[in-house]
PDB file of N, CA and C in Angstrom:
ATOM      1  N   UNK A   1      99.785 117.953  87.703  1.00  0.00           N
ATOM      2  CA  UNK A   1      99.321 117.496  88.998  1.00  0.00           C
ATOM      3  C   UNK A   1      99.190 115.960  89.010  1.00  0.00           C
ATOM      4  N   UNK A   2      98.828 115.732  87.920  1.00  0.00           N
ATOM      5  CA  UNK A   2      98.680 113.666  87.794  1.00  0.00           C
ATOM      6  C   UNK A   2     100.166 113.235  87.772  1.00  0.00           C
ATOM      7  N   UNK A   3     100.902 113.954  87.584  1.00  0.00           N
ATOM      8  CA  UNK A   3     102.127 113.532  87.166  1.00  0.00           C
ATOM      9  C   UNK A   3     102.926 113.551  88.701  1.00  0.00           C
ATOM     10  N   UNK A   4     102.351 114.537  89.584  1.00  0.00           N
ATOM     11  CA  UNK A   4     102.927 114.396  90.782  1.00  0.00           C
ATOM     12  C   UNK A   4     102.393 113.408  91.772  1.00  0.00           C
ATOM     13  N   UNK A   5     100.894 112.999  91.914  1.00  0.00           N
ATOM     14  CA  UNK A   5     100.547 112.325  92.618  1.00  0.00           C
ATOM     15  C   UNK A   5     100.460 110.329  92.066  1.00  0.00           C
ATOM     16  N   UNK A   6     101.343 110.698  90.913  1.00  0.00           N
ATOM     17  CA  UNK A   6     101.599 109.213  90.306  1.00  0.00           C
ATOM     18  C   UNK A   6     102.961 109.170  90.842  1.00  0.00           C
ATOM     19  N   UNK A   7     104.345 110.258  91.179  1.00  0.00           N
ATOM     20  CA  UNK A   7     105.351 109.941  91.521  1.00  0.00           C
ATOM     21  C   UNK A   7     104.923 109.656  93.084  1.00  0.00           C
ATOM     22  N   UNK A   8     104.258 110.417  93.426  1.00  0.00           N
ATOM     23  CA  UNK A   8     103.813 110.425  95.838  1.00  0.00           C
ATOM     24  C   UNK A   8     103.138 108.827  95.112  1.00  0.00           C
ATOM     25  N   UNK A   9     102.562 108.746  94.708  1.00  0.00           N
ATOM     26  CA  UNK A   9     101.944 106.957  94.866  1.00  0.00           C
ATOM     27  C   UNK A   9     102.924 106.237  94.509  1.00  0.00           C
ATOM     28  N   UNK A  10     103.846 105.960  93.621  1.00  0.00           N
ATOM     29  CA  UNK A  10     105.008 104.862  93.874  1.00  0.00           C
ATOM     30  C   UNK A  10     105.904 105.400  95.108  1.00  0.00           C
ATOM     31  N   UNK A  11     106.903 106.379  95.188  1.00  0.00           N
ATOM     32  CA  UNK A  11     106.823 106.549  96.538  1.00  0.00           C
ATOM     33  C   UNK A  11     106.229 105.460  97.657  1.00  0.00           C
ATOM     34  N   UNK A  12     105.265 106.139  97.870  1.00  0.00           N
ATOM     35  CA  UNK A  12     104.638 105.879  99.057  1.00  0.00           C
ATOM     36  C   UNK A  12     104.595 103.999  98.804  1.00  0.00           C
ATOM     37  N   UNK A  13     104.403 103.518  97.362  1.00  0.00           N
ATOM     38  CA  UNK A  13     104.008 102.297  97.337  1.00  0.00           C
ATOM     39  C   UNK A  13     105.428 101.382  97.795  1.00  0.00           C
ATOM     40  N   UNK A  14     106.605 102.212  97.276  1.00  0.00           N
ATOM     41  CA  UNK A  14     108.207 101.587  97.595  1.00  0.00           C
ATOM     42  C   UNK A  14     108.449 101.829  99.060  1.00  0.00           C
ATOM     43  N   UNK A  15     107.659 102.729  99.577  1.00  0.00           N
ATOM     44  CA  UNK A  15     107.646 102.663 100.864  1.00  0.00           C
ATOM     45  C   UNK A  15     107.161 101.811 102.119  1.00  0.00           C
ATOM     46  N   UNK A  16     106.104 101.422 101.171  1.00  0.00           N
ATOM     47  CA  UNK A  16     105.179 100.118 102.033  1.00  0.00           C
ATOM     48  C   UNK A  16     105.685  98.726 101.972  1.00  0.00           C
ATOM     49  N   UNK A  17     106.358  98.474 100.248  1.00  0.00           N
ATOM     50  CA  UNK A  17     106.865  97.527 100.336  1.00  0.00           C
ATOM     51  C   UNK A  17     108.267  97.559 101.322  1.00  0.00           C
ATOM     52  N   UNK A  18     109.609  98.406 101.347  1.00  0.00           N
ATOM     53  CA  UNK A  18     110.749  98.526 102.232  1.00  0.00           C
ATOM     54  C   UNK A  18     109.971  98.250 103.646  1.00  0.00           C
ATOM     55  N   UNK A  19     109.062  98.693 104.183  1.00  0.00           N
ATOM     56  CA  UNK A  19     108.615  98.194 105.143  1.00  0.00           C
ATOM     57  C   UNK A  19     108.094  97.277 105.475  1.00  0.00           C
ATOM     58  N   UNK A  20     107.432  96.330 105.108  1.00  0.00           N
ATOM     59  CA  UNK A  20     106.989  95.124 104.966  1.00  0.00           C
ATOM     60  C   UNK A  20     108.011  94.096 104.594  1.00  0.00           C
ATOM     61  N   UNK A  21     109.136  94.114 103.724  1.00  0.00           N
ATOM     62  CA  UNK A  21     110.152  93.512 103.648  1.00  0.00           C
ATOM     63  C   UNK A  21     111.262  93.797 104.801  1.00  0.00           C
ATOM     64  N   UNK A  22     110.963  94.922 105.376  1.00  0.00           N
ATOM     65  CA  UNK A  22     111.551  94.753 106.736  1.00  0.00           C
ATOM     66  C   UNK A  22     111.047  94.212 108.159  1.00  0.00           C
ATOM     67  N   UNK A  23     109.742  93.732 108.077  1.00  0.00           N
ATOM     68  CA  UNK A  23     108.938  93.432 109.112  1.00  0.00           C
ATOM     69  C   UNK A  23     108.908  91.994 108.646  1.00  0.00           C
ATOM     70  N   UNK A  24     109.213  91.281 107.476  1.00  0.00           N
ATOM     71  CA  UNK A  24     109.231  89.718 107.289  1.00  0.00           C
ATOM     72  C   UNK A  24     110.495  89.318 107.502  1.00  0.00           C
ATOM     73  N   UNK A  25     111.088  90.100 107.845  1.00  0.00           N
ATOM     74  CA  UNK A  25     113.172  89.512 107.278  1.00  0.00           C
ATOM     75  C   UNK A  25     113.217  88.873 109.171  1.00  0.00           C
ATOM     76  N   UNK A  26     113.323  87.482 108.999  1.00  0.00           N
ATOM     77  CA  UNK A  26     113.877  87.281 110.392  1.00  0.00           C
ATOM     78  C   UNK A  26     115.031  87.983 111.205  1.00  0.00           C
ATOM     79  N   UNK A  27     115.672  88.380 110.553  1.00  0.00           N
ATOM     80  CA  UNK A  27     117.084  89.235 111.228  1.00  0.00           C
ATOM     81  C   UNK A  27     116.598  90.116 111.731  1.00  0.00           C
ATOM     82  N   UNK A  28     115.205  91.019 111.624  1.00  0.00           N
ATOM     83  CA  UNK A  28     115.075  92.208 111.806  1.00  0.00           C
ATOM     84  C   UNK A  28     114.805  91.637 113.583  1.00  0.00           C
ATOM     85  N   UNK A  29     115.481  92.510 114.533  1.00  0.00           N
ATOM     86  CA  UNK A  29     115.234  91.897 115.714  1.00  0.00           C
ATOM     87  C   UNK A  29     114.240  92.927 116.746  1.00  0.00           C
ATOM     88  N   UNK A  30     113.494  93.380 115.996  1.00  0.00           N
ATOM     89  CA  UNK A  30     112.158  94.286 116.442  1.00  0.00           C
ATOM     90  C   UNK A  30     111.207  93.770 116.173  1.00  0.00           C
ATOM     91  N   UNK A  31     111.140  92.224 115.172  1.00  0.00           N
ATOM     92  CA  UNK A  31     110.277  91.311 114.993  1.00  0.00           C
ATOM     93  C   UNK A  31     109.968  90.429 116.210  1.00  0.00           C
ATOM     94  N   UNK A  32     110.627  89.870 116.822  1.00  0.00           N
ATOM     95  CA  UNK A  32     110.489  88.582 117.450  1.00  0.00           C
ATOM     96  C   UNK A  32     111.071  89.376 118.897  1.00  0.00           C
ATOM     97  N   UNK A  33     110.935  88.405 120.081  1.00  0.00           N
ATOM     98  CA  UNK A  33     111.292  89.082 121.483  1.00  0.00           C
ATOM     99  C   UNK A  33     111.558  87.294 122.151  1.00  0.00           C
ATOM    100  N   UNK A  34     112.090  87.656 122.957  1.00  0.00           N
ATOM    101  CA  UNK A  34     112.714  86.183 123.655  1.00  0.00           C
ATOM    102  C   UNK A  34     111.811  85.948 124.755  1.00  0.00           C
ATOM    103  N   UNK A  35     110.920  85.359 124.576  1.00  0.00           N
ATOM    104  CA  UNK A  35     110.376  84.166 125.502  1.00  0.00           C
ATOM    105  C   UNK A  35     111.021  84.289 126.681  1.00  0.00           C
ATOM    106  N   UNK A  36     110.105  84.786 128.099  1.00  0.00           N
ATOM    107  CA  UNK A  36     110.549  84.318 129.667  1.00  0.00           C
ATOM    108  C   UNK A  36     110.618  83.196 129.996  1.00  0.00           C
ATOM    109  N   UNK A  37     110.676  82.139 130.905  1.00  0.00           N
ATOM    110  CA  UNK A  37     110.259  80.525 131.250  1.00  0.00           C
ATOM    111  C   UNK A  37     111.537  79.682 130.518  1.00  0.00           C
ATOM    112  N   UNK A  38     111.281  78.708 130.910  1.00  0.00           N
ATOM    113  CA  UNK A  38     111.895  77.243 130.389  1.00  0.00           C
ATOM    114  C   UNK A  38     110.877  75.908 129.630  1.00  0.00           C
ATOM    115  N   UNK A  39     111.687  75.938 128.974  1.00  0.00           N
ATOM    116  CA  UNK A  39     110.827  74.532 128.002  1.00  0.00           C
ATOM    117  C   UNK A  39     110.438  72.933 129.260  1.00  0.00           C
ATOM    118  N   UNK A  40     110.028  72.300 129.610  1.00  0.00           N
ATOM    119  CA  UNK A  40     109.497  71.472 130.069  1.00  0.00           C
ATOM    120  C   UNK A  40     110.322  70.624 129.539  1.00  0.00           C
ATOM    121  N   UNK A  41     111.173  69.489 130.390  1.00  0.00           N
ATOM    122  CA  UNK A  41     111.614  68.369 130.477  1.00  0.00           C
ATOM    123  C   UNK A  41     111.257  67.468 129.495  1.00  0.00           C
ATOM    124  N   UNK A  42     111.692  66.244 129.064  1.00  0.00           N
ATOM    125  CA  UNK A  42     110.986  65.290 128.106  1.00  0.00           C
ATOM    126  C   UNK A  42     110.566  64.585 128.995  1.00  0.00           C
ATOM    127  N   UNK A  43     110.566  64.645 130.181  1.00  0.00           N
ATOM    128  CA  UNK A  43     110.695  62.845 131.117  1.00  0.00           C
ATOM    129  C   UNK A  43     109.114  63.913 131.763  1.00  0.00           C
ATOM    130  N   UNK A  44     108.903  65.296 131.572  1.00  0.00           N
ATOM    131  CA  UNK A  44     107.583  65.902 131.772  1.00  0.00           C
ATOM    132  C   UNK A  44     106.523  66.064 131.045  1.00  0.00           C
ATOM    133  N   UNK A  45     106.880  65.997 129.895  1.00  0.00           N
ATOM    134  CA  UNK A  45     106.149  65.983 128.419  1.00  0.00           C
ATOM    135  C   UNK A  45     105.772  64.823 128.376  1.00  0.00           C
ATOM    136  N   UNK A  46     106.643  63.813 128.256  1.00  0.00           N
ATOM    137  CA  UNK A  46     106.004  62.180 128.256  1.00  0.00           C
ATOM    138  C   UNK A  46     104.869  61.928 129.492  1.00  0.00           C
ATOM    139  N   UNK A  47     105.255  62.410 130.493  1.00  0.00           N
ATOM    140  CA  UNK A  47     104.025  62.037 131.967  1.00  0.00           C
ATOM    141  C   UNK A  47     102.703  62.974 131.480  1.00  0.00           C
ATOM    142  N   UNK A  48     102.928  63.785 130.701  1.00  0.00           N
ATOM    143  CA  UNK A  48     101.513  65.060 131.079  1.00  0.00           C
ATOM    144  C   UNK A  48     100.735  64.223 129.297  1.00  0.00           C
ATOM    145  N   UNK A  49     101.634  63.784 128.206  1.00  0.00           N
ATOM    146  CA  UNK A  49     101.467  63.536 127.414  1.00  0.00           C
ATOM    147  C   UNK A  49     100.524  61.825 127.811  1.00  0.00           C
ATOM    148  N   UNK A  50     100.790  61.187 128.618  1.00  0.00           N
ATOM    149  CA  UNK A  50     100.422  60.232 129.084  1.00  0.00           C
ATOM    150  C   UNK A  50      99.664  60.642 129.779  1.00  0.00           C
ATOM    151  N   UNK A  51      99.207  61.202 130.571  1.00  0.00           N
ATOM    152  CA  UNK A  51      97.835  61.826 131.379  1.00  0.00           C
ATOM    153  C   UNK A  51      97.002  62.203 130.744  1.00  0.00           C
ATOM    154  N   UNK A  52      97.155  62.804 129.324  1.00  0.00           N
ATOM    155  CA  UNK A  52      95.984  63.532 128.296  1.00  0.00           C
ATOM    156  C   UNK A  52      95.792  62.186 127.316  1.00  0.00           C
ATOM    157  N   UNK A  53      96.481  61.411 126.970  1.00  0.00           N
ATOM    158  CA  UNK A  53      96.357  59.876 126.523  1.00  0.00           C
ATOM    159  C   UNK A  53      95.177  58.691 126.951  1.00  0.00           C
ATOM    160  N   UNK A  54      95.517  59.394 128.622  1.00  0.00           N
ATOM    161  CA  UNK A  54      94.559  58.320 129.524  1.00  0.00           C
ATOM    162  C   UNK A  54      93.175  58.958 129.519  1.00  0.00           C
ATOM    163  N   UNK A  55      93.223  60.298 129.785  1.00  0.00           N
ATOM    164  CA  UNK A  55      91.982  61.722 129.630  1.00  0.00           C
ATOM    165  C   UNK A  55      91.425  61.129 128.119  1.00  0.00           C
ATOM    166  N   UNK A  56      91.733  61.048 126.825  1.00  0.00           N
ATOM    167  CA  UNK A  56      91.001  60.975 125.998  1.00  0.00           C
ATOM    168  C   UNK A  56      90.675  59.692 125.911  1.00  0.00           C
ATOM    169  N   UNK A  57      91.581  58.437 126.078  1.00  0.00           N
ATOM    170  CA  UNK A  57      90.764  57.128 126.659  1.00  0.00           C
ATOM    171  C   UNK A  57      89.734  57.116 127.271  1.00  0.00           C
ATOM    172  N   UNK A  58      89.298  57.856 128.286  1.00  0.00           N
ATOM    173  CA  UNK A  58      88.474  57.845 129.415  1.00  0.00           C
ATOM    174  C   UNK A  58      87.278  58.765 128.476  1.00  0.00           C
ATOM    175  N   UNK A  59      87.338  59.821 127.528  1.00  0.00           N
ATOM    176  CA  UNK A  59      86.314  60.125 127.121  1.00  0.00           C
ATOM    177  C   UNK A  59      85.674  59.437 126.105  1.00  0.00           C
ATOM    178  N   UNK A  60      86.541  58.847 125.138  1.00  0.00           N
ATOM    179  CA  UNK A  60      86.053  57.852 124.117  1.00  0.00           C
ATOM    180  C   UNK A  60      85.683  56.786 124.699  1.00  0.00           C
ATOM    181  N   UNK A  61      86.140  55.823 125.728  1.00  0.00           N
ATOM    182  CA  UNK A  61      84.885  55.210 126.210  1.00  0.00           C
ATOM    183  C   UNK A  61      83.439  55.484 126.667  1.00  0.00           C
ATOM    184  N   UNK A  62      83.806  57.077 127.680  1.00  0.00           N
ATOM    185  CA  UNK A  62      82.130  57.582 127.642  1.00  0.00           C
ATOM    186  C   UNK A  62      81.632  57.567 126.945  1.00  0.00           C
ATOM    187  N   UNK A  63      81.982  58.357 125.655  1.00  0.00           N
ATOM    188  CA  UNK A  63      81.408  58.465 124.342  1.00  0.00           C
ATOM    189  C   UNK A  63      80.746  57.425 123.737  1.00  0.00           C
ATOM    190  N   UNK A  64      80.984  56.207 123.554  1.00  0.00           N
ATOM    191  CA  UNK A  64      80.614  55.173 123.247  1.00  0.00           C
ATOM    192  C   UNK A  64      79.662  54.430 124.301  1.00  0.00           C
ATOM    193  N   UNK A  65      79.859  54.457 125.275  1.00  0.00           N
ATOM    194  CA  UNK A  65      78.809  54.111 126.297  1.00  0.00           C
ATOM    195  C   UNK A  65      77.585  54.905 126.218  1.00  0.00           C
ATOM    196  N   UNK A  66      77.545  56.502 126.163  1.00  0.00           N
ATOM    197  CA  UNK A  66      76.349  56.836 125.450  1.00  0.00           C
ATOM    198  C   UNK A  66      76.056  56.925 124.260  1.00  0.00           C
ATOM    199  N   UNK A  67      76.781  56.191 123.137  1.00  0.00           N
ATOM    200  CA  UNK A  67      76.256  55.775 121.387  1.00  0.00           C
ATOM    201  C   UNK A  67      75.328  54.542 121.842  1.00  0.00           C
ATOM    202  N   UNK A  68      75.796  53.972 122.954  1.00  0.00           N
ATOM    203  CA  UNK A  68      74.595  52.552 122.942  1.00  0.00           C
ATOM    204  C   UNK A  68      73.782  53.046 123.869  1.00  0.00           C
ATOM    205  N   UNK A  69      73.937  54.199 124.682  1.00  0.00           N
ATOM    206  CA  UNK A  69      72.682  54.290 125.402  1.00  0.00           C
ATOM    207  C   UNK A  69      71.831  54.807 124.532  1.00  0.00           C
ATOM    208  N   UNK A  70      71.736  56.000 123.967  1.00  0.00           N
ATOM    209  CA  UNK A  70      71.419  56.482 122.485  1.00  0.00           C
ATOM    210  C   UNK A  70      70.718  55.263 121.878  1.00  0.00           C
ATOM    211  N   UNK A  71      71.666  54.444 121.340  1.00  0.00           N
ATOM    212  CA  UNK A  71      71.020  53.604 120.245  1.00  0.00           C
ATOM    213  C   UNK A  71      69.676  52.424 120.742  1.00  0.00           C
ATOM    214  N   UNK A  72      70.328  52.502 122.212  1.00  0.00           N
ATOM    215  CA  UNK A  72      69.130  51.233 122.473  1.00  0.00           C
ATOM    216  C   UNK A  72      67.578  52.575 123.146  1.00  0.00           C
ATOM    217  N   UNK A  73      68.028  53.922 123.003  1.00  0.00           N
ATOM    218  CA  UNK A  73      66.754  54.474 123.646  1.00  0.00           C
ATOM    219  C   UNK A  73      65.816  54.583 122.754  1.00  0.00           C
ATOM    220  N   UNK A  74      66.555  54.733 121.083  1.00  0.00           N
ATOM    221  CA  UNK A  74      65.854  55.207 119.944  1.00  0.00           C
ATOM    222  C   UNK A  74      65.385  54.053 119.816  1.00  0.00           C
ATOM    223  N   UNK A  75      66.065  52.679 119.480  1.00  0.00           N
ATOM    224  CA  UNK A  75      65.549  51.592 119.488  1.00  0.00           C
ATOM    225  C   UNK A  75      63.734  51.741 120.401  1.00  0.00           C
ATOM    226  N   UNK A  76      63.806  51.797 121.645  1.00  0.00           N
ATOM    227  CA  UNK A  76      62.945  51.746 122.537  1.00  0.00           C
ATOM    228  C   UNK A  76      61.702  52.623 122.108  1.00  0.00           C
ATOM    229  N   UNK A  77      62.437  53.565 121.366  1.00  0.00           N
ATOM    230  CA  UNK A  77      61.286  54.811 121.461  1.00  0.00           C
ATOM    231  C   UNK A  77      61.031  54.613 119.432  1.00  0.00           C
ATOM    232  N   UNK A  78      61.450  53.897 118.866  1.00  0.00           N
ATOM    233  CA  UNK A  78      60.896  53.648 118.057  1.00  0.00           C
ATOM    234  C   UNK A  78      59.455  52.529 117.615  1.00  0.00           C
ATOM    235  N   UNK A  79      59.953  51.171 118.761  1.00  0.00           N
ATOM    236  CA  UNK A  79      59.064  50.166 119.458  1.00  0.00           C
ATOM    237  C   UNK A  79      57.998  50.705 119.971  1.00  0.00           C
ATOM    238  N   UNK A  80      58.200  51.441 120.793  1.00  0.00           N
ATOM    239  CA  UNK A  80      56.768  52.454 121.334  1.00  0.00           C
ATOM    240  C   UNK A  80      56.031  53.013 120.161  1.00  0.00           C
ATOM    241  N   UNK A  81      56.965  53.543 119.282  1.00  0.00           N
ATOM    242  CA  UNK A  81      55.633  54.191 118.447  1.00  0.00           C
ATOM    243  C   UNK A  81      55.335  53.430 117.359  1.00  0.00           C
ATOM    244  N   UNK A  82      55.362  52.657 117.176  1.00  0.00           N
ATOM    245  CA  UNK A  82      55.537  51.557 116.259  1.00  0.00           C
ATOM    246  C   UNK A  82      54.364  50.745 116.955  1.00  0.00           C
ATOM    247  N   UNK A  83      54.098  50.744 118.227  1.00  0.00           N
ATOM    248  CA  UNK A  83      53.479  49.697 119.037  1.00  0.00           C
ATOM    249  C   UNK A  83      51.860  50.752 119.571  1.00  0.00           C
ATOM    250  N   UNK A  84      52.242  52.329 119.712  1.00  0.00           N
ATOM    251  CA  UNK A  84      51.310  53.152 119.059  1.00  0.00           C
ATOM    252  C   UNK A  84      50.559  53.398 118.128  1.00  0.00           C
ATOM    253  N   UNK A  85      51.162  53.298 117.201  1.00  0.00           N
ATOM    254  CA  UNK A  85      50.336  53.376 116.055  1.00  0.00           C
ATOM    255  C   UNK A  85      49.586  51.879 115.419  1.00  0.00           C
ATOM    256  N   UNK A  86      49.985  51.147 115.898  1.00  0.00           N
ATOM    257  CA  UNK A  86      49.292  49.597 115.971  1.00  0.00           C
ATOM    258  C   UNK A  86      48.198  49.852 116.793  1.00  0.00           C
ATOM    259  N   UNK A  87      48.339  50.383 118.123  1.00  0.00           N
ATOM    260  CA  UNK A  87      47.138  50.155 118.663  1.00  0.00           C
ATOM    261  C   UNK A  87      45.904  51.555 118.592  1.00  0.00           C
ATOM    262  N   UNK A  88      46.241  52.362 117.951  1.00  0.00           N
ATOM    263  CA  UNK A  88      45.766  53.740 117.474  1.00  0.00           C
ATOM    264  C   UNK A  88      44.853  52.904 115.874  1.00  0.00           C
ATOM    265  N   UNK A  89      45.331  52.010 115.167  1.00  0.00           N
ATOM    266  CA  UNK A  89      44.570  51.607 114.372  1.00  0.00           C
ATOM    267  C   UNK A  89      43.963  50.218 114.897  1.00  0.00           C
ATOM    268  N   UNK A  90      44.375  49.931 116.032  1.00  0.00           N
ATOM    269  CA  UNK A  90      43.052  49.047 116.315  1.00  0.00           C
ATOM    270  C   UNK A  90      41.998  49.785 116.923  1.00  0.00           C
ATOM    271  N   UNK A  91      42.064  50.912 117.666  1.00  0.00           N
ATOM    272  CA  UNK A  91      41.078  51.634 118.344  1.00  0.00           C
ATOM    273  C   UNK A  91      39.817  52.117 117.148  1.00  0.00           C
ATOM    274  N   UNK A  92      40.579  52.636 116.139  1.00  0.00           N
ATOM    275  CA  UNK A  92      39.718  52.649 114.638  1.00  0.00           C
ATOM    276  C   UNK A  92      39.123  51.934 114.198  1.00  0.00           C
ATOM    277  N   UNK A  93      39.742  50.888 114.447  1.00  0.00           N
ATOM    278  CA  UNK A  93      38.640  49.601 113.654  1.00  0.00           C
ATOM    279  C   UNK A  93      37.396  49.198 114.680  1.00  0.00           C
ATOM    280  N   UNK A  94      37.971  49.008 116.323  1.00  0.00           N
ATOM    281  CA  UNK A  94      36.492  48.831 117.108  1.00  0.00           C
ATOM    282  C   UNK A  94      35.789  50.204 116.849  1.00  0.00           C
ATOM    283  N   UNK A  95      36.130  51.361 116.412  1.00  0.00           N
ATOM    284  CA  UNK A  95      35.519  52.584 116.947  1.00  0.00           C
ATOM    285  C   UNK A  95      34.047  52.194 115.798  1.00  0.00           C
ATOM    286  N   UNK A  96      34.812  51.649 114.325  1.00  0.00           N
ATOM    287  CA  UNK A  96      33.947  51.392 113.574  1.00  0.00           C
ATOM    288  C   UNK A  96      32.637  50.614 113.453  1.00  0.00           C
TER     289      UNK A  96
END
């Protein structure tokens, strides 16, 4: 009985591989299917490619316009507490 279900397991294992080597082979033409539509122009690719050019220009400047809004708020809100706790230990010393 081991002797039969060691021949059904190669079998079955030469079976998985023939199939799988038939599902990678580009020739096999049950792999791949042909695309509906048309490819887009170059003189269309360059304009839309130039529109997403100008699009990420336009966000990396935002971006950077709020790194300094950012930087000057922390700035601000570090001054405050900085300017807190100065006057939190003068309140201590008159309290004394």
């Amino acid at each position: 009985q081991i002797v039969t279900l060691q021949s059904q397991l190669d079998e079955e294992r030469a079976l998985a591989d023939r199939l799988s080597a038939d599902l990678e082979a580009p020739e096999n033409s049950n792999r791949w299917r042909k695309l509906e539509g048309k490819d887009p122009e170059p003189e269309d690719l360059a304009a839309k490619l130039q529109v997403l050019e100008e699009r990420l220009n336009d966000k990396k400047e935002q971006l950077l316009e709020k790194d300094l809004v950012l930087e000057e708020t922390t700035n601000l809100a570090h001054r405050l507490r900085t300017q807190a706790l100065e006057g939190r230990e003068e309140t201590l010393e008159l309290a004394k």
